[in-house]
PDB file of N, CA and C in Angstrom:
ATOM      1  N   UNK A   1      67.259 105.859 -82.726  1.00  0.00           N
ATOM      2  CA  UNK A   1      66.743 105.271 -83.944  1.00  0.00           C
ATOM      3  C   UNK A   1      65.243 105.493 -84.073  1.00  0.00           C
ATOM      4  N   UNK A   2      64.550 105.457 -83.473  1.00  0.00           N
ATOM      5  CA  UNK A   2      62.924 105.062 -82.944  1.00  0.00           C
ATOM      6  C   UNK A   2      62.906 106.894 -83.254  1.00  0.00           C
ATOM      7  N   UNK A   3      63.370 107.848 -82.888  1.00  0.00           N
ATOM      8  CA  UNK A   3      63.092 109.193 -82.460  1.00  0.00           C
ATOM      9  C   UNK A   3      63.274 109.435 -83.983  1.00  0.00           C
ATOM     10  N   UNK A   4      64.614 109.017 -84.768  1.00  0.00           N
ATOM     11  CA  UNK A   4      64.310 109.209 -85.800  1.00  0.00           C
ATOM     12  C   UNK A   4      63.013 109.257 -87.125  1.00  0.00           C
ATOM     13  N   UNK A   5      62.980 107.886 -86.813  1.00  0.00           N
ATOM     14  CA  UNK A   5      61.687 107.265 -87.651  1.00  0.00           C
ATOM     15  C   UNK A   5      60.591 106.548 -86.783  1.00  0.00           C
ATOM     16  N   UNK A   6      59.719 107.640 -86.172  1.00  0.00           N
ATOM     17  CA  UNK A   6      58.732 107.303 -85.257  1.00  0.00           C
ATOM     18  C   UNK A   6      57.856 106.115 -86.025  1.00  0.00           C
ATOM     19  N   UNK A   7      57.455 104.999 -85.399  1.00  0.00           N
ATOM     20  CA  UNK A   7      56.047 104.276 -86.173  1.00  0.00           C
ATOM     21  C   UNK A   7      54.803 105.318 -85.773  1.00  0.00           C
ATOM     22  N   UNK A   8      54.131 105.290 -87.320  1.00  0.00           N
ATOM     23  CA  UNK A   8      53.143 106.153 -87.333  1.00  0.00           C
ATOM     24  C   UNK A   8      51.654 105.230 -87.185  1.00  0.00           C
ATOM     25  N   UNK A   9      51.955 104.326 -86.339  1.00  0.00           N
ATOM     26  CA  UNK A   9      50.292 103.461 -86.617  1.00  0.00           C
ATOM     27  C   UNK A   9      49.949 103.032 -84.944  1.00  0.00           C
ATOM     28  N   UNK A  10      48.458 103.039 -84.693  1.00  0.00           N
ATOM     29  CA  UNK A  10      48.453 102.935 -83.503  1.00  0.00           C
ATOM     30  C   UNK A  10      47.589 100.617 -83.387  1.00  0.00           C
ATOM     31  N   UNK A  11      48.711 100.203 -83.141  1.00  0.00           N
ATOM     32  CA  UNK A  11      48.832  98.913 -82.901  1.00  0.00           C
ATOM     33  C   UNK A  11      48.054  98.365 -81.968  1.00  0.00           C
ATOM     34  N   UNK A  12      47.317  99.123 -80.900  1.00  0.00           N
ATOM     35  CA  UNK A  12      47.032  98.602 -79.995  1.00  0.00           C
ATOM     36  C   UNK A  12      45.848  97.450 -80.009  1.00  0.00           C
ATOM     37  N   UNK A  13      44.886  97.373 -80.748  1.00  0.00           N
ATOM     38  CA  UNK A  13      43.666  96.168 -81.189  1.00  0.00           C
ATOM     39  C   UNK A  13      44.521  95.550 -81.780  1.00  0.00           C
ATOM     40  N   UNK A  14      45.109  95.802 -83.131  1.00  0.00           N
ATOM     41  CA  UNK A  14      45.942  94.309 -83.756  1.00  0.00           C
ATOM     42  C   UNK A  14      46.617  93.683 -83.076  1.00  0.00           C
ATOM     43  N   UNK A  15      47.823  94.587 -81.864  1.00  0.00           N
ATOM     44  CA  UNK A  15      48.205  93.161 -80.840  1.00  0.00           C
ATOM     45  C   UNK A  15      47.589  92.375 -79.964  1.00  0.00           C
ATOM     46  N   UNK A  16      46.132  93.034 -79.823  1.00  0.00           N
ATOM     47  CA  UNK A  16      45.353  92.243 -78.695  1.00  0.00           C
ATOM     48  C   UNK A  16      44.638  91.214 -79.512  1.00  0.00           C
ATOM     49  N   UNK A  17      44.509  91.450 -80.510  1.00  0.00           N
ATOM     50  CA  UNK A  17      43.765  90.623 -81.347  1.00  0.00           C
ATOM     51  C   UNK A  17      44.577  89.230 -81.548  1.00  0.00           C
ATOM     52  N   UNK A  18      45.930  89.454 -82.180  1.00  0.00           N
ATOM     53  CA  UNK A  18      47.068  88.768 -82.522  1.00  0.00           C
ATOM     54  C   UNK A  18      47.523  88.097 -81.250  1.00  0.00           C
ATOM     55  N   UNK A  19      47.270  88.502 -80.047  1.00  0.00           N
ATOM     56  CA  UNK A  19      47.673  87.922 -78.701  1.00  0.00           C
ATOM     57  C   UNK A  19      46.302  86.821 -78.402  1.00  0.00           C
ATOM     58  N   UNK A  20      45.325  87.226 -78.301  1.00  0.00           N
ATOM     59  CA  UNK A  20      44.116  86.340 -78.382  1.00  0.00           C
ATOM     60  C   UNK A  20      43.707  84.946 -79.169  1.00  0.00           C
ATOM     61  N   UNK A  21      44.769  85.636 -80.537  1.00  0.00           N
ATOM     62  CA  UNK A  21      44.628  84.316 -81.470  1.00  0.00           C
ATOM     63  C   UNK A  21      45.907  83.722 -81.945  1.00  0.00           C
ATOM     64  N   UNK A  22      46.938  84.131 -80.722  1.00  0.00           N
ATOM     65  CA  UNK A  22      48.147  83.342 -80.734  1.00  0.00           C
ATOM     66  C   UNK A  22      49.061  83.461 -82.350  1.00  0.00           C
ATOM     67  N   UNK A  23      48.486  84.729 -82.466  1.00  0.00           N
ATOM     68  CA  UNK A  23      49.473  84.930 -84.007  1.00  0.00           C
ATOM     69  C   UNK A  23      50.044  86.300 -83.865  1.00  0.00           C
ATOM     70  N   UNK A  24      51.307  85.692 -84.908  1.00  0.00           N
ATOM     71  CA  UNK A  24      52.377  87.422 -84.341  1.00  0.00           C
ATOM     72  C   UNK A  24      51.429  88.504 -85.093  1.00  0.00           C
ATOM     73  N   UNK A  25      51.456  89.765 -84.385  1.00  0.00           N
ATOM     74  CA  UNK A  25      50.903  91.133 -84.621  1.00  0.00           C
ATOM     75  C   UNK A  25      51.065  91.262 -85.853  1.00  0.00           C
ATOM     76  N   UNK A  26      51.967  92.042 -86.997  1.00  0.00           N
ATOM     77  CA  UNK A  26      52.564  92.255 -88.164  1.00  0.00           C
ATOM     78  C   UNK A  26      53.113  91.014 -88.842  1.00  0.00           C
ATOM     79  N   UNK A  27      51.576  90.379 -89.266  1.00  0.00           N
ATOM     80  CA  UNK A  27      51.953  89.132 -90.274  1.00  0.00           C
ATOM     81  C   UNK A  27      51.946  89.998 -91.887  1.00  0.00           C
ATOM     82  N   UNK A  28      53.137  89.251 -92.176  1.00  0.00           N
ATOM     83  CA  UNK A  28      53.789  90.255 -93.452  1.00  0.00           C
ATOM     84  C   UNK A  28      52.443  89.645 -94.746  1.00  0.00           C
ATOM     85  N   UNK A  29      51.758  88.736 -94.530  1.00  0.00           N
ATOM     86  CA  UNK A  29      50.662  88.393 -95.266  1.00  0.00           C
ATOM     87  C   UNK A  29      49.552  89.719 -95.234  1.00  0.00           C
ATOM     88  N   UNK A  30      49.398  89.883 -93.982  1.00  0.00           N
ATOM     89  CA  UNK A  30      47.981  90.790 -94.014  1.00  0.00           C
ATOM     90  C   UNK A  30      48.578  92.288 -93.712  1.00  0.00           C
ATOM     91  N   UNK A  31      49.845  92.279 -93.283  1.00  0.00           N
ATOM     92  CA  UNK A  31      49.940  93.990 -93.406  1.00  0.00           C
ATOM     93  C   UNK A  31      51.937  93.625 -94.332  1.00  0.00           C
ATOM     94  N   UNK A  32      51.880  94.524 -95.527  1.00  0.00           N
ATOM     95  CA  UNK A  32      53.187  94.212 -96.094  1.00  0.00           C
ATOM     96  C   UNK A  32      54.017  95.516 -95.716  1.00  0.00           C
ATOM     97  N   UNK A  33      55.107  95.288 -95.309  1.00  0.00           N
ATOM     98  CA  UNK A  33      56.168  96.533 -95.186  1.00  0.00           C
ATOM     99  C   UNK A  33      56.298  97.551 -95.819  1.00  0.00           C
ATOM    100  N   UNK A  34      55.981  98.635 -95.465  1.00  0.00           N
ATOM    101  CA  UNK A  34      56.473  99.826 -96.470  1.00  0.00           C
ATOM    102  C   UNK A  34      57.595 100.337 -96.332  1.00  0.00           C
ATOM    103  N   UNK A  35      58.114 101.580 -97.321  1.00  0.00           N
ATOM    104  CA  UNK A  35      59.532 101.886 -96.941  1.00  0.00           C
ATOM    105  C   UNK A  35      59.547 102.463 -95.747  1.00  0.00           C
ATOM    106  N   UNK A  36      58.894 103.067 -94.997  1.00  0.00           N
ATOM    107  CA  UNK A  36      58.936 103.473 -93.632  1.00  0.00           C
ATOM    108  C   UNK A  36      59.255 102.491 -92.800  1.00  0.00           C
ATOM    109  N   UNK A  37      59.159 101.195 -92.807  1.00  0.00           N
ATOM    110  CA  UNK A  37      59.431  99.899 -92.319  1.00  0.00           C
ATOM    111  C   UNK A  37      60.802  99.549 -92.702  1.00  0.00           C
ATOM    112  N   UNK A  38      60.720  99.723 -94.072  1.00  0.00           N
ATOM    113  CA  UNK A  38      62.572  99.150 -94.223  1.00  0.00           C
ATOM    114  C   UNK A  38      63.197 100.407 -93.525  1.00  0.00           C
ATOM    115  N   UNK A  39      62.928 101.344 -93.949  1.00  0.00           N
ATOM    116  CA  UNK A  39      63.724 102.308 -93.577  1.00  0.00           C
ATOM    117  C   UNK A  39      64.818 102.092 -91.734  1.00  0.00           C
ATOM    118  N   UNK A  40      62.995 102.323 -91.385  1.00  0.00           N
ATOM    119  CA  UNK A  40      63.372 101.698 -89.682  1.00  0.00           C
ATOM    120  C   UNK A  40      64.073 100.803 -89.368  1.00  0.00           C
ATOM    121  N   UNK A  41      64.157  99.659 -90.314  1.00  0.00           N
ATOM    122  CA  UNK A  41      64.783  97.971 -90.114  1.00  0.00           C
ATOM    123  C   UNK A  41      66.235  98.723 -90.603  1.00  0.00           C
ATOM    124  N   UNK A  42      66.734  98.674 -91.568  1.00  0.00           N
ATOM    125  CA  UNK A  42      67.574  99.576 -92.298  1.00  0.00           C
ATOM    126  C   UNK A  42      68.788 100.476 -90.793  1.00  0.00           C
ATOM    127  N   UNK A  43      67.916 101.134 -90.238  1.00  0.00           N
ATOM    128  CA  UNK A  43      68.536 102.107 -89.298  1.00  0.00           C
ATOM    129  C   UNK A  43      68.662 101.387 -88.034  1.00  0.00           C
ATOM    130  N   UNK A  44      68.043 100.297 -87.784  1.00  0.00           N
ATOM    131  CA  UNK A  44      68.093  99.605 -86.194  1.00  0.00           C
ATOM    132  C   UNK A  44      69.327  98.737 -86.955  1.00  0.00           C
ATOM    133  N   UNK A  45      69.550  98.134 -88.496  1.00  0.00           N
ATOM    134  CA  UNK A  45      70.972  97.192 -88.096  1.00  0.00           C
ATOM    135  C   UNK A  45      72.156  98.268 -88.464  1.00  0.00           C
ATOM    136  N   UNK A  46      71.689  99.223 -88.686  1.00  0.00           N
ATOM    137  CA  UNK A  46      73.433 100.230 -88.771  1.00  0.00           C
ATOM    138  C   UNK A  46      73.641 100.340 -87.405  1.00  0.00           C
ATOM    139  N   UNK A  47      72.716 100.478 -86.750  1.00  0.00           N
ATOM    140  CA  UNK A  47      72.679 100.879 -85.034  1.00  0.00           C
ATOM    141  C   UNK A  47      73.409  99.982 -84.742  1.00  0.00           C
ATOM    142  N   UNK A  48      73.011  98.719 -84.828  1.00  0.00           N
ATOM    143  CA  UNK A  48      73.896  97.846 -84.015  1.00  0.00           C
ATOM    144  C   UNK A  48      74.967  96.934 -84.432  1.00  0.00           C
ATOM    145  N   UNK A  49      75.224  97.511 -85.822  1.00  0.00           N
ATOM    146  CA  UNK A  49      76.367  96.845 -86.250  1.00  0.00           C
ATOM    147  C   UNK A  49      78.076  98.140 -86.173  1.00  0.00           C
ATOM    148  N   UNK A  50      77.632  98.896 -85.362  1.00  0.00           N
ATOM    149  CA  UNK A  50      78.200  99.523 -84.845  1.00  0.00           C
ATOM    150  C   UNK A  50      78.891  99.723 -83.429  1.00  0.00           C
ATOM    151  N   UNK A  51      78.076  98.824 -82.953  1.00  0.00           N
ATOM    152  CA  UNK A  51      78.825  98.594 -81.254  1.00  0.00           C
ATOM    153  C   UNK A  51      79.397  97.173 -81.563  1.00  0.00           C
TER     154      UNK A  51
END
């Protein structure tokens, strides 16, 4: 799934940041989903509504 639709963003300060101030990484307030996001979400529940 992941190989399919690689994430194209490099996360590494926003989770340290978000870990520091005890708030989840990808708050849908300050960063909103794009279709590259649904897409991914989209393909991880076909994945597993398959086993």
């Amino acid at each position: 799934m992941l190989y399919d639709h690689p994430l194209q963003m490099d996360l590494t300060a926003r989770i340290k940041e978000a870990n520091d101030q005890g708030k989840p990484p990808l708050d849908i307030h300050v960063l909103p989903r794009d279709k590259h996001w649904h897409k991914l979400l989209h393909s991880l529940i076909a994945e597993l509504k398959r086993r």
